[in-house]
Protein backbone atom coordinates (compact mmCIF):
# COMPACT_ATOMS: atom_id res chain seq x y z
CA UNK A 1 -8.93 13.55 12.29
CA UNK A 2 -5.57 12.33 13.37
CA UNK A 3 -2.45 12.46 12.00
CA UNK A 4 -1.49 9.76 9.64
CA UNK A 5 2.62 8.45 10.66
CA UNK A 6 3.70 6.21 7.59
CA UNK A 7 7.11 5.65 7.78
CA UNK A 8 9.29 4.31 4.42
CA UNK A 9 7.20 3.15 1.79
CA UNK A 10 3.83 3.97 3.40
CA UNK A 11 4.12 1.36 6.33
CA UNK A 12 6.69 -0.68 6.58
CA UNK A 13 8.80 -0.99 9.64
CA UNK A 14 12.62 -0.10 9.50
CA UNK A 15 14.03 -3.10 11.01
CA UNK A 16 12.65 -5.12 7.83
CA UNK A 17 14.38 -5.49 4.86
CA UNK A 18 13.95 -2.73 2.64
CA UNK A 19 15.15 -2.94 -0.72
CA UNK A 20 11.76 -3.10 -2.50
CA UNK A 21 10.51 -0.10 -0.32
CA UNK A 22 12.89 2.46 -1.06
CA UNK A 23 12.20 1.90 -4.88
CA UNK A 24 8.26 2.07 -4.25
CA UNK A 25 6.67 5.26 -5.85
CA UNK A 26 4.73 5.84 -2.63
CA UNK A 27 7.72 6.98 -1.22
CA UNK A 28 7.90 10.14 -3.01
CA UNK A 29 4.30 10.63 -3.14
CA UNK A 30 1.54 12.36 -0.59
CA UNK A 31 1.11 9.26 1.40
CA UNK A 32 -2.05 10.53 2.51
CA UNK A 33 -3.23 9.41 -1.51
CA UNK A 34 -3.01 5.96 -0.34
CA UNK A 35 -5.16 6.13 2.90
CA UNK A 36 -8.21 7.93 1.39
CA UNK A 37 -10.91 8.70 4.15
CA UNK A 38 -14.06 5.92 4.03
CA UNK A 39 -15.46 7.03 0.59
CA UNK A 40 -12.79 8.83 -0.43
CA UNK A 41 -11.29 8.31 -4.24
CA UNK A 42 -8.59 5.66 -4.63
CA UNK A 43 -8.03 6.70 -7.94
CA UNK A 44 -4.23 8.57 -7.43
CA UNK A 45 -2.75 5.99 -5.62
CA UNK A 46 -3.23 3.12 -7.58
CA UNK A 47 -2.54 5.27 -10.44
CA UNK A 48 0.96 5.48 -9.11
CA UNK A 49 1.09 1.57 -8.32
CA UNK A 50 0.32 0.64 -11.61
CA UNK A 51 3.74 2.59 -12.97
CA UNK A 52 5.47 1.31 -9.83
CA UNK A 53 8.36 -1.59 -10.31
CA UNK A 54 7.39 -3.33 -7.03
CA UNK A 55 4.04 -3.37 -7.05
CA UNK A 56 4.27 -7.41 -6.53
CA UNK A 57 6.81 -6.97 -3.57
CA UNK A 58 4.58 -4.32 -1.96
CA UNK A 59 1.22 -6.73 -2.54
CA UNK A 60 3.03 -9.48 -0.87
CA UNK A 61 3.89 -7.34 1.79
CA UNK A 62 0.70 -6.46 2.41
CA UNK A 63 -1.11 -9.86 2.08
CA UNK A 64 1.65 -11.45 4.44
CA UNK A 65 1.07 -8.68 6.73
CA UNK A 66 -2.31 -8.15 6.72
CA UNK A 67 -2.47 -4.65 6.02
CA UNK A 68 -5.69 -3.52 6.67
CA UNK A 69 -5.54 -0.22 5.30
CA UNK A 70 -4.73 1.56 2.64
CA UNK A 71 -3.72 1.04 -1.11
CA UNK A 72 -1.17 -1.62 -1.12
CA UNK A 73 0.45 -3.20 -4.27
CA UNK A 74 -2.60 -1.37 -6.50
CA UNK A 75 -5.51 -2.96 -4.56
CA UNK A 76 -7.65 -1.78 -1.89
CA UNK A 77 -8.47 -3.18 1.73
CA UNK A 78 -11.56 -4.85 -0.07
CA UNK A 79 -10.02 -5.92 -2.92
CA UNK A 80 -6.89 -8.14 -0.78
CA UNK A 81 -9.39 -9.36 1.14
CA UNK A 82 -11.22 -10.45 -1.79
CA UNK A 83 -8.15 -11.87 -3.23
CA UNK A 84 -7.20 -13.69 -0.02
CA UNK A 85 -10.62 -15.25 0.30
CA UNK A 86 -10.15 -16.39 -3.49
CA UNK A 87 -6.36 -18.06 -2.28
CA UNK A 88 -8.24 -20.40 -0.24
């Protein structure tokens, strides 16, 4: 399989404003935690999102981004999807 290039806080770009990213968890953690392989345990990762301080900054992110992979804020492709369709 390829190799996985996350830069900052597990995918944000540099040019953005990054307060909120270089106080994420997921910085200092195995990235590859948060992009488990189809199947794969999400377990870790949101483990660490749940003791993170911006998980709500890093959700938002991901929802205004559309992020569509990956463990993002403490939920799951499926689950932001869920919670988008929910939104409307």
């Amino acid at each position: 399989m390829g190799e996985i290039v996350i830069p900052l806080a597990h995918g944000t770009d540099e040019g953005e404003e990054s307060g909120w990213q270089e106080r994420a968890l997921c910085a200092q953690t195995d990235p590859e935690a948060f992009f488990p392989e189809k199947g794969g345990s999400t377990r870790e990762a949101k483990k660490v999102c749940r003791a993170c301080e911006v998980r709500a900054e890093c959700l938002e992110y991901a929802l205004q981004h559309d992020e569509r992979f990956g463990i993002w804020g403490g939920l799951s492709e499926r689950e932001r999807r869920k919670l988008k369709r929910a939104a409307v």
